[in-house]
N, C-alpha and C. Protein backbone atom coordinates (compact mmCIF):
# COMPACT_ATOMS: atom_id res chain seq x y z
N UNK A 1 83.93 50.31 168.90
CA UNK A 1 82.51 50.01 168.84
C UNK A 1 82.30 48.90 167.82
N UNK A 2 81.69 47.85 168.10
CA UNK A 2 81.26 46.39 167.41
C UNK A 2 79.83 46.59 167.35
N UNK A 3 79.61 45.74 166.20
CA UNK A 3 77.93 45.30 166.47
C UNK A 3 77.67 44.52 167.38
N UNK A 4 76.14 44.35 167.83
CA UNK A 4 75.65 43.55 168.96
C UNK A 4 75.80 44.45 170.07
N UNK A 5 75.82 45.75 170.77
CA UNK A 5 76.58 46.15 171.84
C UNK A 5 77.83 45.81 172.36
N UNK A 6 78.64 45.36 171.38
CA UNK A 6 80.14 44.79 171.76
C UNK A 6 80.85 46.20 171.84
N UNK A 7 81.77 46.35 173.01
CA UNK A 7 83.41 47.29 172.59
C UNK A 7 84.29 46.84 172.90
N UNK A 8 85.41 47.11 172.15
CA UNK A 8 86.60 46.28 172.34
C UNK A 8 88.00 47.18 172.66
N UNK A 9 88.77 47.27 173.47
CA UNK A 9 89.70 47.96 173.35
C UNK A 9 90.83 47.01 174.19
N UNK A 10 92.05 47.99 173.88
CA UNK A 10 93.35 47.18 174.85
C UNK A 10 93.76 47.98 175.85
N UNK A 11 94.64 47.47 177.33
CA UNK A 11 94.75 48.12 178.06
C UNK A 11 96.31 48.59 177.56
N UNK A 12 96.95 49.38 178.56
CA UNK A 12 98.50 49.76 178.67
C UNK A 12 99.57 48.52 178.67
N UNK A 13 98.97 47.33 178.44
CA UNK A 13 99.50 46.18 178.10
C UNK A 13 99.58 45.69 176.93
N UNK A 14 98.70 46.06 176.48
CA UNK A 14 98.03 46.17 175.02
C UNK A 14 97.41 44.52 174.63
N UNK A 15 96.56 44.24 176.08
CA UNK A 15 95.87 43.05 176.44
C UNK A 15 94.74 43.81 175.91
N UNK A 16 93.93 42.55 175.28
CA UNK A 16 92.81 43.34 173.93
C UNK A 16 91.78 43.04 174.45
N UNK A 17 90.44 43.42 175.00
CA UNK A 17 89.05 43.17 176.08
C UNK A 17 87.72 43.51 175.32
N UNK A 18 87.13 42.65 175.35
CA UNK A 18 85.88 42.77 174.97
C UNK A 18 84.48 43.37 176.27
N UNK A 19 83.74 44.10 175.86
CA UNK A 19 82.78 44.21 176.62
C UNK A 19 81.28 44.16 176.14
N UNK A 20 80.13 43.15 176.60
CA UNK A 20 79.41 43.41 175.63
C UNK A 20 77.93 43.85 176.49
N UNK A 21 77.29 44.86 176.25
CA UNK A 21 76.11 45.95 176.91
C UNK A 21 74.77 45.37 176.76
N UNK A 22 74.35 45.19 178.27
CA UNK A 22 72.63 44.58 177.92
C UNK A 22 72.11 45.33 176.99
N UNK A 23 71.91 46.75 176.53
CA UNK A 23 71.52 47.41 175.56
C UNK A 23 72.03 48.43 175.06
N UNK A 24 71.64 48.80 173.45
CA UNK A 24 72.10 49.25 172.73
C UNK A 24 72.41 51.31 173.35
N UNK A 25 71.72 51.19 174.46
CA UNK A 25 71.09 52.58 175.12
C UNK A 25 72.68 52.82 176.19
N UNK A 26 72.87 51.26 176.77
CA UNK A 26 74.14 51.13 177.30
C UNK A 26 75.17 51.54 176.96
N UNK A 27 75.25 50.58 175.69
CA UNK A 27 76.67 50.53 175.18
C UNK A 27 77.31 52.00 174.58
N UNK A 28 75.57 52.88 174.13
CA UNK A 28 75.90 54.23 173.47
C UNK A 28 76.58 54.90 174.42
N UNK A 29 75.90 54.99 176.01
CA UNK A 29 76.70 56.01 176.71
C UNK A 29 77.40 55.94 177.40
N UNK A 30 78.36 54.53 177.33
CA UNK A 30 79.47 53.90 177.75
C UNK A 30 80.13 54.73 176.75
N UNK A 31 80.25 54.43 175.48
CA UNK A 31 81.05 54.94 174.28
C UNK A 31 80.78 56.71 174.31
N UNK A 32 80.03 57.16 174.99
CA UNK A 32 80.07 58.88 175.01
C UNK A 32 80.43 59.19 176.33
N UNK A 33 80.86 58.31 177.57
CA UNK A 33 81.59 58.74 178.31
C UNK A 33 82.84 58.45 178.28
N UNK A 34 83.52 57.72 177.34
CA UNK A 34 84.78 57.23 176.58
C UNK A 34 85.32 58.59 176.07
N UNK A 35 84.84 59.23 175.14
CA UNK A 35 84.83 60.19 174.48
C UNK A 35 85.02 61.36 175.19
N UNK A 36 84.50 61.72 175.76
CA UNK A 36 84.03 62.83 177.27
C UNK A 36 85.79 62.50 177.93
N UNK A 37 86.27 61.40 178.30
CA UNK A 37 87.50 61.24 178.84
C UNK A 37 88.13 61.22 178.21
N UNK A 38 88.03 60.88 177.23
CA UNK A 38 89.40 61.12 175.97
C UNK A 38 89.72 62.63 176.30
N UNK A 39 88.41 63.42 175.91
CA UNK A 39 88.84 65.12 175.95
C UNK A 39 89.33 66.01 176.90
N UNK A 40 89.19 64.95 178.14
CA UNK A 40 89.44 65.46 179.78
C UNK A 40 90.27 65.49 180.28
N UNK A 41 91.41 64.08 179.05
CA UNK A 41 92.67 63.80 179.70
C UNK A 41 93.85 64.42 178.07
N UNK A 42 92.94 65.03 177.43
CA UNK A 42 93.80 65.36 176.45
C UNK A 42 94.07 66.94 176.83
N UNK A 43 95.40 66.98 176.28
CA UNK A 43 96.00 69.06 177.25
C UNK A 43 95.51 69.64 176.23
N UNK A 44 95.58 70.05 175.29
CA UNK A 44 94.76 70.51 174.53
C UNK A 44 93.88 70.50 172.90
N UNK A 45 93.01 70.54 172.76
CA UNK A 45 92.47 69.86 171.43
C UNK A 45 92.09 71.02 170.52
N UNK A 46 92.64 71.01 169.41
CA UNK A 46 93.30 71.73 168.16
C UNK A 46 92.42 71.33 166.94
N UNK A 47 91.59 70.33 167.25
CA UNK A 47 91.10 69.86 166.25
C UNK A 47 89.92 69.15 166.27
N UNK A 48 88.87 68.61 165.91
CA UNK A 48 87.34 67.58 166.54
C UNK A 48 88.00 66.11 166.88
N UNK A 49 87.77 65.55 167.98
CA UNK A 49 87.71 64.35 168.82
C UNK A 49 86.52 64.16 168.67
N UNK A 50 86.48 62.51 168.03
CA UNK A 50 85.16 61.70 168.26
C UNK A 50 85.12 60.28 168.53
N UNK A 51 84.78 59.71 168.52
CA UNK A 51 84.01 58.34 169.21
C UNK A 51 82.47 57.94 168.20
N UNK A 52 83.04 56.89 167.60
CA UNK A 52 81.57 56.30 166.62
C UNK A 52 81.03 55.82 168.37
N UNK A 53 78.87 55.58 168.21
CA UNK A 53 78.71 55.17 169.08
C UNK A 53 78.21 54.23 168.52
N UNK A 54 78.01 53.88 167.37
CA UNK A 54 77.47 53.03 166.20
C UNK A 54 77.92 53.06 165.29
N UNK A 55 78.39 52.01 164.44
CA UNK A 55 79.03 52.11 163.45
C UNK A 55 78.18 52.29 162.21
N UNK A 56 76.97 51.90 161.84
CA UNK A 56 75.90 52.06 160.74
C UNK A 56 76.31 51.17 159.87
N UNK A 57 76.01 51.26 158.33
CA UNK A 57 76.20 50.20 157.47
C UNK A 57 76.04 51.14 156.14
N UNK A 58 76.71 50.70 155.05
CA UNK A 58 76.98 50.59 153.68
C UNK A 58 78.22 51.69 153.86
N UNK A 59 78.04 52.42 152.73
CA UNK A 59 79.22 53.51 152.25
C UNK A 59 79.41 54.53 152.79
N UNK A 60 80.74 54.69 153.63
CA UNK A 60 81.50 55.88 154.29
C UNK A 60 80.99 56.90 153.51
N UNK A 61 80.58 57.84 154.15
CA UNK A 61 80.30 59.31 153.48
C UNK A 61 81.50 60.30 153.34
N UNK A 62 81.67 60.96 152.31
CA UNK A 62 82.92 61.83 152.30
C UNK A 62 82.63 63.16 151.60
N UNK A 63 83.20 63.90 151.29
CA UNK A 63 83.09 65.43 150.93
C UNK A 63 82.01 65.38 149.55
N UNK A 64 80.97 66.10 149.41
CA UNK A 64 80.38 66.60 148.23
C UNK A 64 79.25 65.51 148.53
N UNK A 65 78.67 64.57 149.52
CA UNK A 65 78.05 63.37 149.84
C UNK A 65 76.78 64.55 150.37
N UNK A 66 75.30 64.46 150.62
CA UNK A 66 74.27 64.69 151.10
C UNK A 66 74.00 63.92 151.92
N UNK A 67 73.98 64.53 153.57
CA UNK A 67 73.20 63.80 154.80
C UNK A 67 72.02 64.69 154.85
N UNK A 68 71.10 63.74 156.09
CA UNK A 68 70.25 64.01 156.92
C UNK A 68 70.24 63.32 157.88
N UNK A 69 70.59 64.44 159.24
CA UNK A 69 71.13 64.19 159.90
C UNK A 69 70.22 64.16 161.42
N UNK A 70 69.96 63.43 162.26
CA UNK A 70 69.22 64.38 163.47
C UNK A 70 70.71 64.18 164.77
N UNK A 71 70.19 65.47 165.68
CA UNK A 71 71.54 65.78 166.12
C UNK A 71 70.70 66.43 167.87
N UNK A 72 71.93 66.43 168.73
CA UNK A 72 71.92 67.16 170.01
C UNK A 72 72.81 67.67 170.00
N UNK A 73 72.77 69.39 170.50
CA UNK A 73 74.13 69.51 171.21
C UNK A 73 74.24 70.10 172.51
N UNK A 74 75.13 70.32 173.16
CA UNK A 74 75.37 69.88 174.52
C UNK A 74 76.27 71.29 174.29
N UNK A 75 76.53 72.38 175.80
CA UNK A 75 77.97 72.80 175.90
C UNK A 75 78.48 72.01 176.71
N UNK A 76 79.75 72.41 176.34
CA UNK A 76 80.77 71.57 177.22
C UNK A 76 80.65 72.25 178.61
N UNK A 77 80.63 71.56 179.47
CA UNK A 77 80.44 72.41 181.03
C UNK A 77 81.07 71.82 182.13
N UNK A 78 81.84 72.39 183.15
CA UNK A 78 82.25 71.24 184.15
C UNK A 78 82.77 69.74 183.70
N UNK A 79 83.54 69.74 182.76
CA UNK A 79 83.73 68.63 182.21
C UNK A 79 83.25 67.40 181.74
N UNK A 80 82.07 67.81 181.35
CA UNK A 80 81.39 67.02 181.30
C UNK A 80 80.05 67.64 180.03
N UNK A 81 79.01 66.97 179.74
CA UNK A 81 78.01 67.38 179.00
C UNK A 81 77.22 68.30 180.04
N UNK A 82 76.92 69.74 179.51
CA UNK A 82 76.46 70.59 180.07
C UNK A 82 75.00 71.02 179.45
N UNK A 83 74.62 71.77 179.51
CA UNK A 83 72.89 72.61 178.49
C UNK A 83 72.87 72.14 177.58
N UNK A 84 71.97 71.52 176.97
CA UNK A 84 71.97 71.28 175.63
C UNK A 84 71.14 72.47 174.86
N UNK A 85 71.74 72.90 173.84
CA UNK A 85 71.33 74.73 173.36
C UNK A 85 70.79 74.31 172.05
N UNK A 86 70.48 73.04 171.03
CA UNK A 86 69.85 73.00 170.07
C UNK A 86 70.10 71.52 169.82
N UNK A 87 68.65 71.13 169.21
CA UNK A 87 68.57 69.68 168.95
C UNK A 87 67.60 69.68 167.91
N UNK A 88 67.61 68.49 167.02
CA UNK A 88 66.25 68.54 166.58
C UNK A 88 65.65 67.00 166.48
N UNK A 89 66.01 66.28 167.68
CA UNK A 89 65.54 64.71 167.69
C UNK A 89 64.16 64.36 167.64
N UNK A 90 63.57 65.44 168.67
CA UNK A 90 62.03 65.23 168.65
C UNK A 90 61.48 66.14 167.63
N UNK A 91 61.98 66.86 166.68
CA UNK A 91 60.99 67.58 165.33
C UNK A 91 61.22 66.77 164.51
N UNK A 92 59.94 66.85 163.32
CA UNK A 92 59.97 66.53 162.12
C UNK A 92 60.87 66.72 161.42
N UNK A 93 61.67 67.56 161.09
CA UNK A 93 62.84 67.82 160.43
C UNK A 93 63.86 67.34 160.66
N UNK A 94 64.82 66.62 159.72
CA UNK A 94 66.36 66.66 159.87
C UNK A 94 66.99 67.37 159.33
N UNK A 95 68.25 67.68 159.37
CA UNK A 95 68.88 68.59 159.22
C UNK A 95 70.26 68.24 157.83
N UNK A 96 69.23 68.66 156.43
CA UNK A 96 70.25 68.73 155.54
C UNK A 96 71.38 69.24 155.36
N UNK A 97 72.32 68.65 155.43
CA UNK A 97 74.02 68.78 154.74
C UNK A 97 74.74 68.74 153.94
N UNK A 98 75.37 69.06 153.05
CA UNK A 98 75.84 68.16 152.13
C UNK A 98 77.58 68.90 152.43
N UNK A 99 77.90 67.48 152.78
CA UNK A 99 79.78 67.35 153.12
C UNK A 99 80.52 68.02 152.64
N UNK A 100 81.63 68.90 152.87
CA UNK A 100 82.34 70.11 152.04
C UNK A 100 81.88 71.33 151.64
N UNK A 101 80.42 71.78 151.67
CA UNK A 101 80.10 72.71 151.39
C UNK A 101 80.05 73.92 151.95
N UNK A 102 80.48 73.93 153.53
CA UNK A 102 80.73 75.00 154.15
C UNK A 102 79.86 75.95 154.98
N UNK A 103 78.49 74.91 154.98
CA UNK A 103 77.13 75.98 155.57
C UNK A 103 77.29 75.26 156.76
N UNK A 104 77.68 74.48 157.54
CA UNK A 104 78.08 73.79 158.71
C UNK A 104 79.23 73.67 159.38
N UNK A 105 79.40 74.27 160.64
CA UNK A 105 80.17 74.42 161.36
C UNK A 105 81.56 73.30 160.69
N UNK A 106 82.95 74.11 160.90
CA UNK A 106 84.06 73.04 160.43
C UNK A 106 84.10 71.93 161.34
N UNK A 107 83.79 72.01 162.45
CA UNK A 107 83.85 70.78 163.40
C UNK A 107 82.66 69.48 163.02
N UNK A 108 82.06 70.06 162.39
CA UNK A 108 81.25 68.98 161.74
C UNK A 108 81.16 68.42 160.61
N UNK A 109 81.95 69.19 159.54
CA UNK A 109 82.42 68.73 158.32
C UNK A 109 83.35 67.62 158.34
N UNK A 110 84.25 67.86 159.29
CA UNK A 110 85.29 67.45 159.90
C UNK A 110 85.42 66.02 160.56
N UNK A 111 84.12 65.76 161.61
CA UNK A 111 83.74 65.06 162.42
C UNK A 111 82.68 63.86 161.51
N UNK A 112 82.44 64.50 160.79
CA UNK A 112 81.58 63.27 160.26
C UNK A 112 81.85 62.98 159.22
N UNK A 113 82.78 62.88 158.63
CA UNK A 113 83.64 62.14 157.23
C UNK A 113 83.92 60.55 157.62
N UNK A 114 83.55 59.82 156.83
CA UNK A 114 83.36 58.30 157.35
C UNK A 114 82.38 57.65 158.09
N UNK A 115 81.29 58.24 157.89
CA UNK A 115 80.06 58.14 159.15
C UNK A 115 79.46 57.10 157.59
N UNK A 116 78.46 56.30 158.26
CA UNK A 116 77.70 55.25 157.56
C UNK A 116 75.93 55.79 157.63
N UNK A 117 75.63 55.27 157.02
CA UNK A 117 73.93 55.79 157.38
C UNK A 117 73.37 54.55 158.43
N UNK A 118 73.07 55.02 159.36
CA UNK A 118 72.47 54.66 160.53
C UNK A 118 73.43 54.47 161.81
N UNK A 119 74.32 55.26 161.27
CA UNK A 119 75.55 55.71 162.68
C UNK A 119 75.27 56.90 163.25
N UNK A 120 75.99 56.57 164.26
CA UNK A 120 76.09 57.64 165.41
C UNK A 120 77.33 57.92 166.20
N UNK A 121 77.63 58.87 166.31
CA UNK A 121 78.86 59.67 167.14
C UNK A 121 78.78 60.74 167.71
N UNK A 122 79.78 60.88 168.64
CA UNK A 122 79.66 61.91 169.56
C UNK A 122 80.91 62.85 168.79
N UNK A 123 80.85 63.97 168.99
CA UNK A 123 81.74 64.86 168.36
C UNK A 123 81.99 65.47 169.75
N UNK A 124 83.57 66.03 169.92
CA UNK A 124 83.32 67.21 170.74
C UNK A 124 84.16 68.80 169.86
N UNK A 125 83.89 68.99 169.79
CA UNK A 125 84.55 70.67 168.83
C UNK A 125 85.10 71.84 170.15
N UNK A 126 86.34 71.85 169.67
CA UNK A 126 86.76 72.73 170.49
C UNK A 126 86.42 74.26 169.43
N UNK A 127 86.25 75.26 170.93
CA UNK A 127 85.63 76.62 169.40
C UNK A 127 86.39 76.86 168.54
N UNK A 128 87.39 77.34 167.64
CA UNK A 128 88.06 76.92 166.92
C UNK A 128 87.36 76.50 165.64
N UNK A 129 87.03 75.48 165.86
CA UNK A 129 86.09 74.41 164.97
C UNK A 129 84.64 74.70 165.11
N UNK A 130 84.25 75.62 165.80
CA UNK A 130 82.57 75.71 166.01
C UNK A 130 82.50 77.22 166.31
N UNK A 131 82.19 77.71 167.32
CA UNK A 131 81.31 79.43 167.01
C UNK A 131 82.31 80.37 167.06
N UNK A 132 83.85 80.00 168.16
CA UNK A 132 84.70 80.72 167.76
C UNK A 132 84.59 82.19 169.47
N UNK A 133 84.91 83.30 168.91
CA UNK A 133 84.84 84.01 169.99
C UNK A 133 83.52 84.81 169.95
N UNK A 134 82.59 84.66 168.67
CA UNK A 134 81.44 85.03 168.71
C UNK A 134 80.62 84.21 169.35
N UNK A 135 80.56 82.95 169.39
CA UNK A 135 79.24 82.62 169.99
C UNK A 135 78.05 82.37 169.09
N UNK A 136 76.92 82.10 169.92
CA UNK A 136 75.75 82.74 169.05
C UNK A 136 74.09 83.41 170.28
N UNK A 137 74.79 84.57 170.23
CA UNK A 137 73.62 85.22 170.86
C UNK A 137 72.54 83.98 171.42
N UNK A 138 72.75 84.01 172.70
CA UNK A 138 72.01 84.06 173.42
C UNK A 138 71.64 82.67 173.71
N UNK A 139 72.38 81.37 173.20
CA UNK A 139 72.69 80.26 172.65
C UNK A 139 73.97 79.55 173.11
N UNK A 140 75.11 79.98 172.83
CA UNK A 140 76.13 79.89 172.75
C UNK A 140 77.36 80.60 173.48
N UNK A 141 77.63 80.60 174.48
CA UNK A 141 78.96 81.62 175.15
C UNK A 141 80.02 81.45 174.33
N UNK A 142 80.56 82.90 173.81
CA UNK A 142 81.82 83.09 173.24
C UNK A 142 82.92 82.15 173.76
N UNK A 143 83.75 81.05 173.28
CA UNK A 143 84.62 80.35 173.11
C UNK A 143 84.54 79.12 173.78
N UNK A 144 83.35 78.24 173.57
CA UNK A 144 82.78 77.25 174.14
C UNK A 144 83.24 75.70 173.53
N UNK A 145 83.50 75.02 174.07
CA UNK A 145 83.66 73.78 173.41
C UNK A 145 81.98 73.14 173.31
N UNK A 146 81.98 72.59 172.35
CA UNK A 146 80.78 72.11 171.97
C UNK A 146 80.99 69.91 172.05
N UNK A 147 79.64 69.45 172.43
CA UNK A 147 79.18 67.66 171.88
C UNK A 147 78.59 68.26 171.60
N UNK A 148 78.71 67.54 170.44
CA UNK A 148 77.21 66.89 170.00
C UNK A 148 77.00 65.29 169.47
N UNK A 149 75.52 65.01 169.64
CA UNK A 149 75.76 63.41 169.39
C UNK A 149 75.07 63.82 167.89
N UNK A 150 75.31 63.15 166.69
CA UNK A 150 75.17 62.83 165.64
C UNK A 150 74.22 61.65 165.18
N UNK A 151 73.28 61.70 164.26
CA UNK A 151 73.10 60.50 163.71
C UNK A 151 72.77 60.26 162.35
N UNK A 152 73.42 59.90 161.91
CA UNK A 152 72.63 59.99 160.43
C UNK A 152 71.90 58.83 159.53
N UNK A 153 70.74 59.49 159.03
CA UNK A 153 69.74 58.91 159.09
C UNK A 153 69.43 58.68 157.40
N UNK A 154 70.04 59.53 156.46
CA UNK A 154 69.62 59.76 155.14
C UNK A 154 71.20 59.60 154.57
N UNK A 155 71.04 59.20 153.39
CA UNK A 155 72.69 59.34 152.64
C UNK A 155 72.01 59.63 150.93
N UNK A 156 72.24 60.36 150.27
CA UNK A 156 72.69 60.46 148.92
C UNK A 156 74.46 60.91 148.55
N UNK A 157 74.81 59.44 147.98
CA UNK A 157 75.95 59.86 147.68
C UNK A 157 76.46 60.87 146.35
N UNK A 158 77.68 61.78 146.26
CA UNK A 158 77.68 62.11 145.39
C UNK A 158 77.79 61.52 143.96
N UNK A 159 78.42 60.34 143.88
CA UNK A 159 78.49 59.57 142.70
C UNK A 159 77.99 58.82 142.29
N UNK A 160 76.63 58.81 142.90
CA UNK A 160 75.86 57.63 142.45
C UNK A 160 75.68 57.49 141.02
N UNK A 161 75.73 56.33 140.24
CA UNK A 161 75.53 56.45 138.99
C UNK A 161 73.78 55.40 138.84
N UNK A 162 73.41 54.94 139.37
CA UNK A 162 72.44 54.30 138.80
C UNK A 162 71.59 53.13 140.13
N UNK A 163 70.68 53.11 139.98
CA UNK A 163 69.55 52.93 140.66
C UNK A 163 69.16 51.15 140.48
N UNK A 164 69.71 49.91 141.09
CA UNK A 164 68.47 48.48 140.84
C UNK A 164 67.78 48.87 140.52
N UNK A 165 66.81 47.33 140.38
CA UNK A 165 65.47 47.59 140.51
C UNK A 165 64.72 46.96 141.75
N UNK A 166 65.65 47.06 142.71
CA UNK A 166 64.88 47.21 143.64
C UNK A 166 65.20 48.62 144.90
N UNK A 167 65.08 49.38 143.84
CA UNK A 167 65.48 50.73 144.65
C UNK A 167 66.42 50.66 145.46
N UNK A 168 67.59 50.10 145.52
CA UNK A 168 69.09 50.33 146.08
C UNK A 168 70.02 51.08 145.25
N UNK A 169 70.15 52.25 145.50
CA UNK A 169 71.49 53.07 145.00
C UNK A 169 72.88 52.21 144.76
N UNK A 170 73.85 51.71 143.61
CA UNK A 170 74.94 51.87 143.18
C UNK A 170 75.92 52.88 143.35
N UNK A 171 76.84 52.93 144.33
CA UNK A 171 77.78 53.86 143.53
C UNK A 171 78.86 53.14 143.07
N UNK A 172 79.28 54.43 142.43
CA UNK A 172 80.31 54.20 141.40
C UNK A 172 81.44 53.35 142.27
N UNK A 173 81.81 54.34 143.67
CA UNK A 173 82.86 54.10 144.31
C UNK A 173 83.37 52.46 144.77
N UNK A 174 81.92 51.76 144.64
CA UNK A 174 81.81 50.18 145.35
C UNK A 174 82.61 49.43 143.73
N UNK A 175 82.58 50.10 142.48
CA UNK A 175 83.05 49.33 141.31
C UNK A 175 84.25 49.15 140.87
N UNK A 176 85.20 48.65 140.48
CA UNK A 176 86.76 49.34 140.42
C UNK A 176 86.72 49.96 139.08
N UNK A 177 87.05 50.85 139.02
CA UNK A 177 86.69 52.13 137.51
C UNK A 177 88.01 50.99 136.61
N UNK A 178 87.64 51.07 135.27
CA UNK A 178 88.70 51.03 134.10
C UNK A 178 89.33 51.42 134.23
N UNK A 179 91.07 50.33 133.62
CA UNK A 179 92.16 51.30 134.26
C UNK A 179 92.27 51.62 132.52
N UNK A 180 93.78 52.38 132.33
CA UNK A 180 93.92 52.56 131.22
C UNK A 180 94.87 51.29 130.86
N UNK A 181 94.42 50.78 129.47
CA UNK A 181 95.70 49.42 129.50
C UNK A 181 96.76 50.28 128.72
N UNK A 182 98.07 49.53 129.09
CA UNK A 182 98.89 49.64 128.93
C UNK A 182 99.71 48.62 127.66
N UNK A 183 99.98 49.35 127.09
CA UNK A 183 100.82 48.68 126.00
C UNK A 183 101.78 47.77 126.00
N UNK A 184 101.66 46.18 125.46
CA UNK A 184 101.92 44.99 125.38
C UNK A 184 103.39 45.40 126.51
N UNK A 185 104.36 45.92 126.11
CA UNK A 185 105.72 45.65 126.76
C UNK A 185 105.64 46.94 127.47
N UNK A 186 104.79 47.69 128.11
CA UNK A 186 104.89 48.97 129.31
C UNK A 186 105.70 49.82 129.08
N UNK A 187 106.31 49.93 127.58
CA UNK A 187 107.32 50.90 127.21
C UNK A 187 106.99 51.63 125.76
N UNK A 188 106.81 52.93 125.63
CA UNK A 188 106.61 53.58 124.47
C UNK A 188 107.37 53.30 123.34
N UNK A 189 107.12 53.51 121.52
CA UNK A 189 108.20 52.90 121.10
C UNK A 189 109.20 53.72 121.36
N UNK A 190 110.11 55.32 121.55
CA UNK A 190 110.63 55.67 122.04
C UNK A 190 111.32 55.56 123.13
């Protein structure tokens, strides 16, 4: 996934192709039926498969990071995207996270490490990674593979140290930290 609606991939030749989508609406569900076949032709998945459908902009998010997120999800059905059993695109609310903490399914802890703020991806979670053999009443069939499309919309990073003045967050991570110097000849007097 490129900016502009560009995607780029190589074939079994490893001849490298550009494709670029009258719209951004295109190119998304070109890149979530990419994804959808990745999982169709893979024997079995042990772990979350995803597909950015947007790449977003500034700083990769990683463990102990705060999203807000708005989200769909889909069961997996007939190979393909099936019911969608919870969303919250059209409410007021997004849906706070904060990375590593464990109140969100592992397939999504998982799945969205490296996400940018104003990206989007499709996740698919095999159960395993999501409800497992419980399910969720009435919601969810016991041992379901789950999409969902992702977007995230909010970022507080964990390390932010300090604020412009024009209200743009710093983090630490964009600075190269002090190293420790090292003594004239790199050898103790010992």
């Amino acid at each position: 996934v490129q900016p502009n609606n560009y995607s780029t991939f190589y074939d079994d030749q490893r001849q490298n192709w550009s494709i670029m989508f009258e719209s951004e609406k295109a190119a998304v569900d070109f890149s979530k039926q990419v994804c959808i076949a990745k999982y169709n032709s893979s024997p079995a998945l042990d772990s979350v498969l995803y597909q950015d459908l947007l790449l977003g902009e500034g700083q990769a998010v990683e463990g102990g990071d705060s999203l807000e997120v708005a989200y769909t999800g889909w069961l997996f059905q007939n190979n393909g995207l099936g019911q969608v059993f919870d969303s919250n695109v059209n409410k007021d609310k997004l849906l706070r996270l904060k990375l590593g903490s464990g109140k969100v399914i592992k397939g999504w802890e998982e799945g969205m490490m490296g996400m940018k703020k104003g990206g989007r991806r499709c996740l698919i979670i095999p159960p395993a990674w999501a409800y497992g053999a419980q399910g969720v009443a009435g919601r969810v069939p016991p041992d379901s593979t789950l999409v969902f499309e992702v977007e995230v919309r909010r970022v507080k990073l964990a390390k932010e140290t300090c604020s412009s003045s024009d209200g743009l967050s710093v983090s630490s991570r964009d600075s190269p930290a002090p190293s420790p110097v090292p003594s004239s000849d790199g050898f103790s007097s010992d």
